[in-house]
N, C-alpha and C. Protein backbone atom coordinates (compact mmCIF):
# COMPACT_ATOMS: atom_id res chain seq x y z
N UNK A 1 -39.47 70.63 144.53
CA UNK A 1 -39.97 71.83 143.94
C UNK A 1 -39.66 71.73 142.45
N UNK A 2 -40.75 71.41 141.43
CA UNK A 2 -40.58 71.40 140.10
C UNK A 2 -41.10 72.71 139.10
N UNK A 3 -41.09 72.91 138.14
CA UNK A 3 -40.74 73.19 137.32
C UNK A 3 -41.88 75.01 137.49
N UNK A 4 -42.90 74.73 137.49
CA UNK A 4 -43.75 75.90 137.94
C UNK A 4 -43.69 76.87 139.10
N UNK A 5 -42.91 75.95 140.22
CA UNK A 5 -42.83 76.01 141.30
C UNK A 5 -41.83 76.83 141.36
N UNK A 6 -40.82 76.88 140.66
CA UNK A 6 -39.39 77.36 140.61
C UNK A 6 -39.52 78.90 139.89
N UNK A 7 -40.82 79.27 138.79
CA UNK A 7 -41.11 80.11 138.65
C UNK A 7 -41.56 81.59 139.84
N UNK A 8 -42.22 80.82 140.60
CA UNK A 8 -42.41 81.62 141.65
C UNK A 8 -40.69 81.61 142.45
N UNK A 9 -40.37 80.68 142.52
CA UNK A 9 -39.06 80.81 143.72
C UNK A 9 -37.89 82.14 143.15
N UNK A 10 -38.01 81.74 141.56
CA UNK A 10 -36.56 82.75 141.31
C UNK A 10 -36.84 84.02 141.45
N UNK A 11 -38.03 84.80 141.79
CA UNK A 11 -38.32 86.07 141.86
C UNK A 11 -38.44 86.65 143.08
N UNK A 12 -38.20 85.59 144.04
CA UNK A 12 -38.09 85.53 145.43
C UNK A 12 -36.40 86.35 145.75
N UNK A 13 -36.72 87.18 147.14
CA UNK A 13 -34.94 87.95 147.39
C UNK A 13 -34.62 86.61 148.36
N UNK A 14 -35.55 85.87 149.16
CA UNK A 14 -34.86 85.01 150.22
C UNK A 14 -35.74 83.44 149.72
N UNK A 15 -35.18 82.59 149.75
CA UNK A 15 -35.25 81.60 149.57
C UNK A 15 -34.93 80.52 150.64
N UNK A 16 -36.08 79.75 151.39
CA UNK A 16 -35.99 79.27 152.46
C UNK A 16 -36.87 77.83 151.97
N UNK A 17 -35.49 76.60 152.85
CA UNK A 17 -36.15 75.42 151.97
C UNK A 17 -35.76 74.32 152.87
N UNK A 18 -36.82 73.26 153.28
CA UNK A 18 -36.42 72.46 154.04
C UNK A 18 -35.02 71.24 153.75
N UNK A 19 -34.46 70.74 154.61
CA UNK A 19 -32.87 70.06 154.11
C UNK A 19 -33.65 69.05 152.88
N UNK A 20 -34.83 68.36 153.07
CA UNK A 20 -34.91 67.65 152.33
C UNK A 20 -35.26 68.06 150.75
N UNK A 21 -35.64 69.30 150.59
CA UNK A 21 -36.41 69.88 149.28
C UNK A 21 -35.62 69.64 147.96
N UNK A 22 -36.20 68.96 146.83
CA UNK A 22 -35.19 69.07 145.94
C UNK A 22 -35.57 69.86 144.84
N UNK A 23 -34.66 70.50 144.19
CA UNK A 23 -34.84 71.81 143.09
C UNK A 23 -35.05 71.19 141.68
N UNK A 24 -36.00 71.53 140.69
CA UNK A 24 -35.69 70.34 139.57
C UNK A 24 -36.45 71.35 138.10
N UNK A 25 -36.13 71.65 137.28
CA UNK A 25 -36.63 71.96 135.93
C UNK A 25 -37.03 70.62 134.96
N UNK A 26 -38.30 69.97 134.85
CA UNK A 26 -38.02 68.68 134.16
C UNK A 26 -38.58 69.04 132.85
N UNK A 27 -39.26 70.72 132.24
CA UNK A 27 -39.95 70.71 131.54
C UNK A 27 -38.86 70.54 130.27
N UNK A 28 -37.81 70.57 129.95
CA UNK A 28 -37.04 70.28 128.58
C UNK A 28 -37.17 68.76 128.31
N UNK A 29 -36.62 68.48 129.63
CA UNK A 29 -36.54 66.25 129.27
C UNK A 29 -37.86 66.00 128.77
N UNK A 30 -38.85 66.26 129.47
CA UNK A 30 -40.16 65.37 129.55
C UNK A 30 -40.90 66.08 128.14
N UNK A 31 -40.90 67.86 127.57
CA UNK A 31 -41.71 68.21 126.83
C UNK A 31 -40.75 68.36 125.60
N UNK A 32 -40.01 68.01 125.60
CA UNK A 32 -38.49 68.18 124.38
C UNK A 32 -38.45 69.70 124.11
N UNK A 33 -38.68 70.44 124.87
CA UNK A 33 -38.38 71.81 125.09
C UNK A 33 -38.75 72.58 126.12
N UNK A 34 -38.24 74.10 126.20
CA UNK A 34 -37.97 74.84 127.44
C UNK A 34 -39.46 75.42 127.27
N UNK A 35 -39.93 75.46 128.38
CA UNK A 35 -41.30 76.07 128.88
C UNK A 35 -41.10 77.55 128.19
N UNK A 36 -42.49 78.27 128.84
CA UNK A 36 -42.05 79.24 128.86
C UNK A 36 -43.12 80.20 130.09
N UNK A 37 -42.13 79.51 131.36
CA UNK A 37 -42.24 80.17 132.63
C UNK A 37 -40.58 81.18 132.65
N UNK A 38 -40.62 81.92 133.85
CA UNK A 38 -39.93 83.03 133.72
C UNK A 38 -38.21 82.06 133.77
N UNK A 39 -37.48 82.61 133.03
CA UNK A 39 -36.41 81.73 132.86
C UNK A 39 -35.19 82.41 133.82
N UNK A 40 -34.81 82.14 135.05
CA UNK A 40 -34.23 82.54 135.72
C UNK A 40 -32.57 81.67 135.74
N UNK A 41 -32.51 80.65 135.35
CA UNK A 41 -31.73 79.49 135.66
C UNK A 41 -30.34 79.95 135.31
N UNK A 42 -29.87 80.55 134.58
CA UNK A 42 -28.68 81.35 134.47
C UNK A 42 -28.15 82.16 135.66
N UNK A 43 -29.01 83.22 136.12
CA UNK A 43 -28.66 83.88 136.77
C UNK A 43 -28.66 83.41 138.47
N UNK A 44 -29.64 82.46 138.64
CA UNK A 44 -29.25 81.34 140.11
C UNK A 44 -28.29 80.57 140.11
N UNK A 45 -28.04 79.94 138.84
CA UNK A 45 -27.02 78.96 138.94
C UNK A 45 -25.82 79.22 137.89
N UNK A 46 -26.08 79.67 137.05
CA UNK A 46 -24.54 80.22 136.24
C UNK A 46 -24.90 79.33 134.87
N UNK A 47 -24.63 79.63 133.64
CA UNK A 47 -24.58 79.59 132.69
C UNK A 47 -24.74 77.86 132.22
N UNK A 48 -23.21 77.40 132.52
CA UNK A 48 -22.82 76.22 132.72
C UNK A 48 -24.17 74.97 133.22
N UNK A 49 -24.25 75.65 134.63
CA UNK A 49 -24.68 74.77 135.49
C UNK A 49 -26.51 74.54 135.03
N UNK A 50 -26.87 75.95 134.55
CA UNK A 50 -27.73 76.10 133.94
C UNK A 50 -28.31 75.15 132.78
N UNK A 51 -27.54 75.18 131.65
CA UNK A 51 -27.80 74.36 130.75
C UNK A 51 -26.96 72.80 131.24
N UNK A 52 -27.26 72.39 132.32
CA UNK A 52 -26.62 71.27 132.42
C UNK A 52 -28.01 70.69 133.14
N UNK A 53 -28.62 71.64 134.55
CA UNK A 53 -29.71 70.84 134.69
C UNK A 53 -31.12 70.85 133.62
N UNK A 54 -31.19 72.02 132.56
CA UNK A 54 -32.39 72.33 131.70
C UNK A 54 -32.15 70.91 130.77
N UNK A 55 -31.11 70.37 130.62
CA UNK A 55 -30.64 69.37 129.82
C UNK A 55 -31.30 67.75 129.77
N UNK A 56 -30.34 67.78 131.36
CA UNK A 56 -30.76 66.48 131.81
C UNK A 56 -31.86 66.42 132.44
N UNK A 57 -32.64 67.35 133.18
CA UNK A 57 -33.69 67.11 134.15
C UNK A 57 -32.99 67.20 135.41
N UNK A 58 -31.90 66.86 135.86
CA UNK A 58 -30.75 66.53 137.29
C UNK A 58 -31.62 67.45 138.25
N UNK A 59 -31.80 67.15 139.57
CA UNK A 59 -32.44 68.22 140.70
C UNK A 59 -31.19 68.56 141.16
N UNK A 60 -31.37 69.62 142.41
CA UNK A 60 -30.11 69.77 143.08
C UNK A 60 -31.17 69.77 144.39
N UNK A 61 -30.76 69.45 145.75
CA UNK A 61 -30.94 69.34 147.08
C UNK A 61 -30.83 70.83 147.55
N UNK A 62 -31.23 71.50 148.80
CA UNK A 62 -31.16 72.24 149.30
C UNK A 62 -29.62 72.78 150.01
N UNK A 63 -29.40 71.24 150.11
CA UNK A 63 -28.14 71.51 151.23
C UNK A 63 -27.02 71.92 149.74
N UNK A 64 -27.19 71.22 148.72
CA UNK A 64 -26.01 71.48 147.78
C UNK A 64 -26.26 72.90 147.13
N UNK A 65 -27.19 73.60 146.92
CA UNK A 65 -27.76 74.85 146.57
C UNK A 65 -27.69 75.66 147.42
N UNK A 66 -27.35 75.90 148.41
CA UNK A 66 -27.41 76.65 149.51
C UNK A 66 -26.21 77.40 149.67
N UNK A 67 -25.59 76.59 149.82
CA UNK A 67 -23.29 77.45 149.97
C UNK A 67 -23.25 78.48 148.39
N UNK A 68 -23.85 78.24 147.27
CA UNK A 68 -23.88 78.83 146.13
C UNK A 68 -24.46 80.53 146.61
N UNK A 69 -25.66 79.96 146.85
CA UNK A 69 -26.54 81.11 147.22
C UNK A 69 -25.55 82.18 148.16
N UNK A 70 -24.55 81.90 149.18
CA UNK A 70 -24.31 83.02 150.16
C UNK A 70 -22.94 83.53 149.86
């Protein structure tokens, strides 16, 4: 699930994702800057973790995103 895709997901209350799905923002690496789809990435993943995947591009897996979420 990339970068457009994730626009629709963060506005979502339940979030349901197969074990294999991987989560990914690539629009900073690939366009040398932040889109401008709805910017949720702070508030799903925390500040930190946030500007760490907008950075690198890094995905995260379902199974590792999941224990966060509950």
């Amino acid at each position: 699930m990339f970068s457009a895709a994730l626009m629709l997901t963060w506005a979502c209350d339940l979030i349901v994702a197969a074990e294999g799905t991987q989560f990914a923002d690539v629009v900073a690496t690939r366009l040398g800057m932040c889109g401008v789809e709805y910017f949720g990435h702070p508030w799903e993943f925390g500040p930190r973790k946030a500007k760490e995947l907008l950075l690198t591009g890094d995905s995260l897996d379902a199974r590792t995103h999941a224990p966060s979420a509950w």
